[in-house]
N, C-alpha and C. Protein backbone atom coordinates (compact mmCIF):
# COMPACT_ATOMS: atom_id res chain seq x y z
N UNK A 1 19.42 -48.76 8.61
CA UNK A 1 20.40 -47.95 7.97
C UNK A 1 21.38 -47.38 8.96
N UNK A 2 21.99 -46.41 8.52
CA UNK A 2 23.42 -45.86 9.25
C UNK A 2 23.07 -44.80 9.45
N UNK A 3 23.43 -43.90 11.08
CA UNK A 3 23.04 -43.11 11.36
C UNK A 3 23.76 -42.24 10.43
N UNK A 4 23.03 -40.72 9.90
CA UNK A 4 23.56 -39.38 9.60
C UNK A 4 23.72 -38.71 10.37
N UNK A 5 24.70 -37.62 9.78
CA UNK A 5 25.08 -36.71 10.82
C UNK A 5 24.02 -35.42 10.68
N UNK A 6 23.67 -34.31 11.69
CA UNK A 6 22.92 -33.80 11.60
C UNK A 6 22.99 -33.21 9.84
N UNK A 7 24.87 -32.34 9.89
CA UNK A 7 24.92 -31.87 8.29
C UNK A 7 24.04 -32.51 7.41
N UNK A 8 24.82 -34.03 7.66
CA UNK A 8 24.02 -34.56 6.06
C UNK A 8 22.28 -34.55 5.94
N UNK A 9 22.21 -34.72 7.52
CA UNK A 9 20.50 -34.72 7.20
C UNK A 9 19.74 -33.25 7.11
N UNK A 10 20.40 -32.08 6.82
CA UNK A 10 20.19 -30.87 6.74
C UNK A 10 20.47 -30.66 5.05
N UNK A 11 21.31 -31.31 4.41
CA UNK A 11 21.57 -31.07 2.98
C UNK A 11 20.21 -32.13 2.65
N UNK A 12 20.15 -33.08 3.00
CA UNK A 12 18.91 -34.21 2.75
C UNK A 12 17.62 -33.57 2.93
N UNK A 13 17.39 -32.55 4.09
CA UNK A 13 16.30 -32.29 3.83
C UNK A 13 16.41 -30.75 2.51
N UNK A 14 17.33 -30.19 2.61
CA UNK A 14 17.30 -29.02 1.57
C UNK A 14 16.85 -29.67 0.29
N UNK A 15 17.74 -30.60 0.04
CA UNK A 15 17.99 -31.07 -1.51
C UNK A 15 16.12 -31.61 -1.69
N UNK A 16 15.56 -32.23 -0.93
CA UNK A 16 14.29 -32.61 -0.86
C UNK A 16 13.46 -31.41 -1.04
N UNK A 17 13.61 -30.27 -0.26
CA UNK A 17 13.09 -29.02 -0.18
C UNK A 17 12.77 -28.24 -1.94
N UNK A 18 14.28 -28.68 -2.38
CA UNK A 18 14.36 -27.96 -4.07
C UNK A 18 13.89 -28.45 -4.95
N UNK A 19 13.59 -30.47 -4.70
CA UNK A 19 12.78 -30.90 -5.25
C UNK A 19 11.29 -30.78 -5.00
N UNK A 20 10.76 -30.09 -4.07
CA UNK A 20 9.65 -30.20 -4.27
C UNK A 20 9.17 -28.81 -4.95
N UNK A 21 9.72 -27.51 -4.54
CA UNK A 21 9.52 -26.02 -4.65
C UNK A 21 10.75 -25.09 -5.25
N UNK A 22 10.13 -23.95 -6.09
CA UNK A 22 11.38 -23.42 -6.36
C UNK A 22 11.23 -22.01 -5.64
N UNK A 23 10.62 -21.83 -4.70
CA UNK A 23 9.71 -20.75 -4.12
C UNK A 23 11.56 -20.41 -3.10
N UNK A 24 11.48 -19.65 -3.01
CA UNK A 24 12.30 -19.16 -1.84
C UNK A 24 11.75 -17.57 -0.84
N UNK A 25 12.02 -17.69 0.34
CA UNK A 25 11.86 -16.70 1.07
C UNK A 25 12.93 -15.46 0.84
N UNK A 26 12.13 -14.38 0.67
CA UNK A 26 13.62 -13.40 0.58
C UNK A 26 14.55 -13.09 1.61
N UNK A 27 15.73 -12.65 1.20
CA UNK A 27 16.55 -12.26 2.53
C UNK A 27 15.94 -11.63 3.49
N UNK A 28 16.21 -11.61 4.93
CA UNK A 28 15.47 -10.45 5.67
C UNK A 28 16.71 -9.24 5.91
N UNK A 29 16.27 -8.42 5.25
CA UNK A 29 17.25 -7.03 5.64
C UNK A 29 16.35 -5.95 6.69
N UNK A 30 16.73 -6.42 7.50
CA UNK A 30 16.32 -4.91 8.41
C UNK A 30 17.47 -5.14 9.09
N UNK A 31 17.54 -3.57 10.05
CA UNK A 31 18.34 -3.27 11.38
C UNK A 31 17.37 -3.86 12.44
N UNK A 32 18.54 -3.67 13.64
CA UNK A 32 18.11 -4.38 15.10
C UNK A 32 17.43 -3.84 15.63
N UNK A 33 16.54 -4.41 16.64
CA UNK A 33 14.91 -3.80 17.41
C UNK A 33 16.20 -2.85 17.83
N UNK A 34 14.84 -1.49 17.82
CA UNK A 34 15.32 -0.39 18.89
C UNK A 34 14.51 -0.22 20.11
N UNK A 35 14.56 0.17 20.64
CA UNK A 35 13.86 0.56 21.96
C UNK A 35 13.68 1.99 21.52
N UNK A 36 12.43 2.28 22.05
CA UNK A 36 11.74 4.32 21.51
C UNK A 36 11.30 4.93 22.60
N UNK A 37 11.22 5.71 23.36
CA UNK A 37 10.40 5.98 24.61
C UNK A 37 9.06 6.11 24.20
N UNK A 38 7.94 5.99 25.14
CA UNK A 38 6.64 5.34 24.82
C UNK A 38 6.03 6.48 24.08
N UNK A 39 6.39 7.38 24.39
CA UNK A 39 5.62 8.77 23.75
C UNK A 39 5.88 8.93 22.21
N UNK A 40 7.37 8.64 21.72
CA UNK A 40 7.84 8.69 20.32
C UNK A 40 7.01 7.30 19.68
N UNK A 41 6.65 6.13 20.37
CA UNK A 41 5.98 5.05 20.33
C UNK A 41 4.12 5.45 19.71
N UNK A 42 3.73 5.97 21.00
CA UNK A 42 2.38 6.03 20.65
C UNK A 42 2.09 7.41 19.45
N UNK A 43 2.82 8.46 19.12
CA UNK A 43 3.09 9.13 18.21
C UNK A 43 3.09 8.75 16.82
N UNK A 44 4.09 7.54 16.72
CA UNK A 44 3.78 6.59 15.34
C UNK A 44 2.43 5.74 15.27
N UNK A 45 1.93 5.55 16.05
CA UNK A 45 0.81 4.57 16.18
C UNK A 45 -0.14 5.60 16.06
N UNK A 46 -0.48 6.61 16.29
CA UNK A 46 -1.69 7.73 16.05
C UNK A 46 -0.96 7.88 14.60
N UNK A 47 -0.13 8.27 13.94
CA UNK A 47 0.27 8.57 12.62
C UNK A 47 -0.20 7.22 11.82
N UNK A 48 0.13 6.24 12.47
CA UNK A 48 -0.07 5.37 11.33
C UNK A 48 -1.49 5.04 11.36
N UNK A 49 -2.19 5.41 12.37
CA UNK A 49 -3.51 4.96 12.30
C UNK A 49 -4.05 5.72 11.28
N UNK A 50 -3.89 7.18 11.54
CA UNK A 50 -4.36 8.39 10.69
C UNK A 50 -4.50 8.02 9.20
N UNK A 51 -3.38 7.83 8.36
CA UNK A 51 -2.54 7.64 7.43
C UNK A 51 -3.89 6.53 6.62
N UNK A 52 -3.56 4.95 7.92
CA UNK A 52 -4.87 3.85 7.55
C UNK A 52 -6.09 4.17 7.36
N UNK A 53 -6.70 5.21 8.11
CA UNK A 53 -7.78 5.53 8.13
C UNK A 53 -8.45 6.19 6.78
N UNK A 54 -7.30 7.53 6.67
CA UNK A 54 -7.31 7.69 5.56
C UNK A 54 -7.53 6.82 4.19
N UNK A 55 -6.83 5.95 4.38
CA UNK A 55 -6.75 5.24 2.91
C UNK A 55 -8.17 4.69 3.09
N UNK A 56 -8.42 3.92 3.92
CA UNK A 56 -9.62 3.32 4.01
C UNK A 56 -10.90 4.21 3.75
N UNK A 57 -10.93 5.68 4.10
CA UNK A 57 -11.91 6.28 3.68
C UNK A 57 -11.70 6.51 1.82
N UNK A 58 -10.87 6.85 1.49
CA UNK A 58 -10.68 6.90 0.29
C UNK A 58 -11.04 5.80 -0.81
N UNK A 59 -10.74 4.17 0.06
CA UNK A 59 -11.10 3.17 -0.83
C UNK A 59 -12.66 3.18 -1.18
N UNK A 60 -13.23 3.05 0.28
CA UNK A 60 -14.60 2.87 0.26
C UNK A 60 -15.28 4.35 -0.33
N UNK A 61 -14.77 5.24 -0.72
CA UNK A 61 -15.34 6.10 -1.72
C UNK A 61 -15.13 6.02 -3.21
N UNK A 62 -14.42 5.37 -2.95
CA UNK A 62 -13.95 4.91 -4.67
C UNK A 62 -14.97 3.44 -4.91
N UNK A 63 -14.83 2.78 -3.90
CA UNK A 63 -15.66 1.83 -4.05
C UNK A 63 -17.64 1.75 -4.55
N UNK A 64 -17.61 3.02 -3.69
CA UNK A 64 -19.05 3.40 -3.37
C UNK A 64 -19.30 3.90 -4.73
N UNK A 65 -18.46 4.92 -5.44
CA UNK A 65 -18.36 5.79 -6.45
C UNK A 65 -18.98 4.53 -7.63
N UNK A 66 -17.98 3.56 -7.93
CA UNK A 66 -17.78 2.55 -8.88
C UNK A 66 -19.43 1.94 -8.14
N UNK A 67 -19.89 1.81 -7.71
CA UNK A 67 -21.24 0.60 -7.15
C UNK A 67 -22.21 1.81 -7.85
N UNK A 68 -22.08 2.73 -7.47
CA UNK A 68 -23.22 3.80 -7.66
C UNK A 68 -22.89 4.23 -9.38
N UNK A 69 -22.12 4.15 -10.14
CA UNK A 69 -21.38 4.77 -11.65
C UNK A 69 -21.92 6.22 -11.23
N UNK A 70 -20.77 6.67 -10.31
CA UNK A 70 -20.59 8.00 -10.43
C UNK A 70 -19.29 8.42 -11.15
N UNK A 71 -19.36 9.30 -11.80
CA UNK A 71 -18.19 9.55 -12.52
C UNK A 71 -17.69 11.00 -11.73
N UNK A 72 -16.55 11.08 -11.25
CA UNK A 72 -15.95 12.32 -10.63
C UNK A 72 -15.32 13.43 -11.65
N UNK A 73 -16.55 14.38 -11.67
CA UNK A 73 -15.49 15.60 -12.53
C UNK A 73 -14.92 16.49 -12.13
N UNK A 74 -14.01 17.23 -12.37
CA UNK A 74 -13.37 18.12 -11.90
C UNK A 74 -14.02 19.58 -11.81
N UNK A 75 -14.65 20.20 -10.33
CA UNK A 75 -15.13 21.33 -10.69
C UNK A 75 -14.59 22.55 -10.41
N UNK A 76 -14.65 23.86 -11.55
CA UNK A 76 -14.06 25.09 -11.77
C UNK A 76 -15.21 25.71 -11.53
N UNK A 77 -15.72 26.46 -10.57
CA UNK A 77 -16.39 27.91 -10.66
C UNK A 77 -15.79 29.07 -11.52
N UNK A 78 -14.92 29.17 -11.21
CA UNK A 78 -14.06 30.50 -11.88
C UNK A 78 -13.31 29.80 -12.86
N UNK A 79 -13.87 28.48 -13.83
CA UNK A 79 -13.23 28.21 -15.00
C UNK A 79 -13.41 28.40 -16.41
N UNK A 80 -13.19 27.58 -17.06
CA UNK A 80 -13.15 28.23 -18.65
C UNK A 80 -15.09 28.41 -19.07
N UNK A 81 -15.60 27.74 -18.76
CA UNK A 81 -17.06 27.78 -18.95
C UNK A 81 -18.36 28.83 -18.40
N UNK A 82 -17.56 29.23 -17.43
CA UNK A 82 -18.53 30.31 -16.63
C UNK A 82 -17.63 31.98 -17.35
N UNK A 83 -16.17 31.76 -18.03
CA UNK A 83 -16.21 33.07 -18.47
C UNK A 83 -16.70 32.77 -20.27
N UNK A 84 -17.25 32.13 -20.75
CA UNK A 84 -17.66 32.08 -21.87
C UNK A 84 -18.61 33.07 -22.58
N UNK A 85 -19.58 33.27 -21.19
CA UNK A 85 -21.24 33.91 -20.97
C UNK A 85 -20.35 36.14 -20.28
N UNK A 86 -19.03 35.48 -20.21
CA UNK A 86 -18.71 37.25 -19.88
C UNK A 86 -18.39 37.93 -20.86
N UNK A 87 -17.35 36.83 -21.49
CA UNK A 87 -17.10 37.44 -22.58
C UNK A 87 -17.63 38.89 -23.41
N UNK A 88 -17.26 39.67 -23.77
CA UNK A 88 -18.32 41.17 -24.36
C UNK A 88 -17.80 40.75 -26.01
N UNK A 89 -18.88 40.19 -26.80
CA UNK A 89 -18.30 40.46 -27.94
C UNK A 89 -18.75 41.26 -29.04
N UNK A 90 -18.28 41.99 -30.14
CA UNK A 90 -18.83 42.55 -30.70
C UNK A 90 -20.12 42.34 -31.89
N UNK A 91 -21.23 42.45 -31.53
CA UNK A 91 -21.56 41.95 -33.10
C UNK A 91 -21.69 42.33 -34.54
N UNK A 92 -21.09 43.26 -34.34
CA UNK A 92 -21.44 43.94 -35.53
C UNK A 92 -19.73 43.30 -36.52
């Protein structure tokens, strides 16, 4: 055959590309690397660890919760049930 030019063999492979998938990658929108001094650096990295950690304790209690059928209720000492018994009522 006859050589192509790179173009055409770049539309050749796209057009091949659409026939096989209709999947596309999304745009990438971000801004440009910044540079941070190391301290503002390791600052986010203890935050974000924190943050992970967090969640992760939270899953695996939810997890644990659901394995075990614990059901979480909400508890009031000083709520509607403990002033039921203060109440003064009359009986007469």
């Amino acid at each position: 055959g006859s050589p192509i030019t790179a173009e055409e063999r770049r539309l050749r492979d796209k057009k091949h590309l659409d026939d096989i998938t209709a999947a596309r990658l999304p745009p990438l929108h971000h801004s440009p690397a910044k540079l941070l001094p190391i301290e503002e650096s390791i600052a986010i990295q203890i935050q974000q660890k924190e943050a992970y950690e967090e969640m992760q304790a939270k899953l695996a209690a939810q997890k644990l919760a659901e394995r075990l059928n614990i059901k979480m209720l909400r508890f009031e000492p000083e709520g509607e049930a403990s002033m039921q018994y203060r109440e003064v009522r009359d009986e007469d």
